[in-house]
N, C-alpha and C. Protein backbone atom coordinates (compact mmCIF):
# COMPACT_ATOMS: atom_id res chain seq x y z
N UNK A 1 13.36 -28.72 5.65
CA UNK A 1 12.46 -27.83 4.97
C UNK A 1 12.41 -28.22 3.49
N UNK A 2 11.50 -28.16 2.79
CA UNK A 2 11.30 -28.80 1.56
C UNK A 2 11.58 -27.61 0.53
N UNK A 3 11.12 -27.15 -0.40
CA UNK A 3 11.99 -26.34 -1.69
C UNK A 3 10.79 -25.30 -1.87
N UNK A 4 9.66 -25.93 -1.76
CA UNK A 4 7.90 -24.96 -2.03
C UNK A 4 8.36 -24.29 -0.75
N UNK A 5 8.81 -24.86 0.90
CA UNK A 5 8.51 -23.89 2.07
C UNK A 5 10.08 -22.51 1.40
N UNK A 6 11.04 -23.23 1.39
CA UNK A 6 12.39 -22.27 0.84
C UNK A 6 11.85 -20.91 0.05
N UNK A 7 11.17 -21.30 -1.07
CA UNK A 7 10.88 -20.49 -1.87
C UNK A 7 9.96 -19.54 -1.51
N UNK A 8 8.94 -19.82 -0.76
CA UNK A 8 8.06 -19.28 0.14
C UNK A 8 8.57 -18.06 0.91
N UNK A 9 9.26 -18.88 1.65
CA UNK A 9 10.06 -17.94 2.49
C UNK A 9 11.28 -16.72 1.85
N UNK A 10 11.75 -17.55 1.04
CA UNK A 10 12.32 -16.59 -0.15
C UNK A 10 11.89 -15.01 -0.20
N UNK A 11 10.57 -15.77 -1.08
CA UNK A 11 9.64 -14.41 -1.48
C UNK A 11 8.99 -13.05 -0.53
N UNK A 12 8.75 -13.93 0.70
CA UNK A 12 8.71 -13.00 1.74
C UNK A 12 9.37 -12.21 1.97
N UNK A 13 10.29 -12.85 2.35
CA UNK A 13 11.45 -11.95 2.59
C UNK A 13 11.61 -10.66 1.54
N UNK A 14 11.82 -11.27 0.43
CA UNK A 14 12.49 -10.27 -0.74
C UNK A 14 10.73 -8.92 -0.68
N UNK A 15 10.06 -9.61 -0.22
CA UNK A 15 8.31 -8.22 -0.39
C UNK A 15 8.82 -7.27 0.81
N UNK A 16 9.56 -8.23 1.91
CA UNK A 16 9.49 -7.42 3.04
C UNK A 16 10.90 -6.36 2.67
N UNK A 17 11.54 -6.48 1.98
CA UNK A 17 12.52 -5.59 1.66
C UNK A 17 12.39 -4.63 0.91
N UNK A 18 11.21 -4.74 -0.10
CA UNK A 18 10.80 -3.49 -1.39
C UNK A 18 9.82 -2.55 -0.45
N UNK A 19 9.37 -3.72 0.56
CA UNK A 19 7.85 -2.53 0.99
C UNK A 19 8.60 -1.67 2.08
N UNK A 20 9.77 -2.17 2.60
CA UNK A 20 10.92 -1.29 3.42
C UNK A 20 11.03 -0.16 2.94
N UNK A 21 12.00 -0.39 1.55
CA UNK A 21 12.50 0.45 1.17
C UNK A 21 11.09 2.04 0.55
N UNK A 22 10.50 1.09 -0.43
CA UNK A 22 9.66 2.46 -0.71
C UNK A 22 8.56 3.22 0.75
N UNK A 23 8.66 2.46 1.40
CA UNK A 23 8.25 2.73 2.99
C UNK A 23 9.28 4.33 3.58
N UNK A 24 10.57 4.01 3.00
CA UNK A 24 11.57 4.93 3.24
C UNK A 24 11.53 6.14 2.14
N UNK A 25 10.93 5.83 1.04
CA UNK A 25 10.97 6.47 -0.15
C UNK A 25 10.12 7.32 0.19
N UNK A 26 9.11 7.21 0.58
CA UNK A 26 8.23 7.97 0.34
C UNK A 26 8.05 9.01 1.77
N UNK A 27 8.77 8.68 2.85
CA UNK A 27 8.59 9.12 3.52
C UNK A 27 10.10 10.51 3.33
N UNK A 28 10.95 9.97 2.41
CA UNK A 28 12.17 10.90 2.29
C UNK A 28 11.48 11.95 1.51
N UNK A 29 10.45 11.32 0.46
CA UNK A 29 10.19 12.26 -0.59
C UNK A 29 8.93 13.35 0.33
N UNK A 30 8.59 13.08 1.39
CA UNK A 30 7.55 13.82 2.31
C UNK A 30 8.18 15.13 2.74
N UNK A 31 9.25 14.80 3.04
CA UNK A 31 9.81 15.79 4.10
C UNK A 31 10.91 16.65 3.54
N UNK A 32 11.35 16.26 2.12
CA UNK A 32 11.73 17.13 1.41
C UNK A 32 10.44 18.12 0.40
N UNK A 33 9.35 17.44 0.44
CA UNK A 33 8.21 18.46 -0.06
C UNK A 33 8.07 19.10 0.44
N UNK A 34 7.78 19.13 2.13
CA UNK A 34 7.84 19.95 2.84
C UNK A 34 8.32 20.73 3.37
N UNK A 35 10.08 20.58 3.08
CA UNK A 35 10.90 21.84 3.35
C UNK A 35 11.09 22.82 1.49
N UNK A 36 10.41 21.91 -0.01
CA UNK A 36 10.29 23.24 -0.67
C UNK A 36 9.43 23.87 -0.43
N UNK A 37 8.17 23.28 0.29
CA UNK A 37 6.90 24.31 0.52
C UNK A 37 7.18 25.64 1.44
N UNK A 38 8.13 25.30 2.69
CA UNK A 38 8.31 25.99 3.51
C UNK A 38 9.48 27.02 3.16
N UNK A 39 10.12 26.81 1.69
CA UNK A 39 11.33 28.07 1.15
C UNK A 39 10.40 28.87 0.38
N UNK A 40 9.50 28.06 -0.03
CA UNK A 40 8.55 28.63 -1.52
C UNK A 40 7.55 29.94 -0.23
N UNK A 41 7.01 29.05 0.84
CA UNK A 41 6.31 30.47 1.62
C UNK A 41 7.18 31.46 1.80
N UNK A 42 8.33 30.98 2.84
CA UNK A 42 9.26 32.08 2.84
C UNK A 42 9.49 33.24 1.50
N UNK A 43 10.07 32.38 0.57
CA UNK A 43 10.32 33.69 -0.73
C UNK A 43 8.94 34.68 -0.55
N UNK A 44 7.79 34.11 -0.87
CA UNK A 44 6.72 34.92 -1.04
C UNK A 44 6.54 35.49 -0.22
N UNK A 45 6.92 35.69 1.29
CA UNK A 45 6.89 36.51 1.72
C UNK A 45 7.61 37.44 2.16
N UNK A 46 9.06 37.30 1.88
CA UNK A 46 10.64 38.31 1.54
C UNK A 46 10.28 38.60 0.40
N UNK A 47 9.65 38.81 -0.83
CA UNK A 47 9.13 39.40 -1.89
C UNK A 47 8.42 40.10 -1.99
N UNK A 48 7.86 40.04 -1.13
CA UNK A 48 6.36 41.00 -0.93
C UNK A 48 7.08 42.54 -0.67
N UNK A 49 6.81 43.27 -1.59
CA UNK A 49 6.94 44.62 -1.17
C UNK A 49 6.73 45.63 -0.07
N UNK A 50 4.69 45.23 -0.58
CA UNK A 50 3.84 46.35 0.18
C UNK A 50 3.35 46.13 1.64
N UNK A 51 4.13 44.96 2.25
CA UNK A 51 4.16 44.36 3.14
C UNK A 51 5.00 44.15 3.62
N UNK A 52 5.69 44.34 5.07
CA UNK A 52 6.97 44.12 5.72
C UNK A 52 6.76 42.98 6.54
N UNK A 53 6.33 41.39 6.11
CA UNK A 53 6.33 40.36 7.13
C UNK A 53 7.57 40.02 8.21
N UNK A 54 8.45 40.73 7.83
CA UNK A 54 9.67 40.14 8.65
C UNK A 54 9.53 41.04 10.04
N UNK A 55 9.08 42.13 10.52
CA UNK A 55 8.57 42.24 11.37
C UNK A 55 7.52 41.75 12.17
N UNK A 56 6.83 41.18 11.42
CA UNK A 56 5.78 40.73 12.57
C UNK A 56 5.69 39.67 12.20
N UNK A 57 6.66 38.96 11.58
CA UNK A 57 6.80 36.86 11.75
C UNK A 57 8.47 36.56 12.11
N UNK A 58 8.75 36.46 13.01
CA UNK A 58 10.09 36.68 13.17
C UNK A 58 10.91 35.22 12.41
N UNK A 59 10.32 34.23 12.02
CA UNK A 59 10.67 32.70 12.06
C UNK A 59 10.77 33.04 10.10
N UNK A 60 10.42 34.23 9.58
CA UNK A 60 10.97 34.00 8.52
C UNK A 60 12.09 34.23 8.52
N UNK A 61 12.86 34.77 9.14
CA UNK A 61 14.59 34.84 9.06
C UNK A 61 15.84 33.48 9.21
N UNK A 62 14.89 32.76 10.01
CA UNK A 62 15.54 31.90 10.62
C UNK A 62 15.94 30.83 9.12
């Protein structure tokens, strides 16, 4: 193999490892958005006064 194919291959490699990782990044940063969205509903609706949701949504307790 000559030094242009080495390097070549090099570089590949090293793209296929960043686009991995933020591949992982972004999918970690997904699913932690989505469990503050899902505390942030909850509060607002254990806050709610004039409204008793915890009776008639039972999955906010959980």
């Amino acid at each position: 193999m000559d030094e242009q194919t080495k390097q070549r291959l090099r570089h590949i490699r090293d793209a296929t490892r960043v686009n991995n990782r933020h591949k992982q990044d972004v999918q970690k940063t997904s699913v932690e958005r989505h469990e503050r969205s899902n505390t942030q509903i909850r509060a607002e609706l254990i806050d709610n006064r004039t409204i008793k949701y915890t009776s008639h949504m039972r999955w906010i307790n959980r």
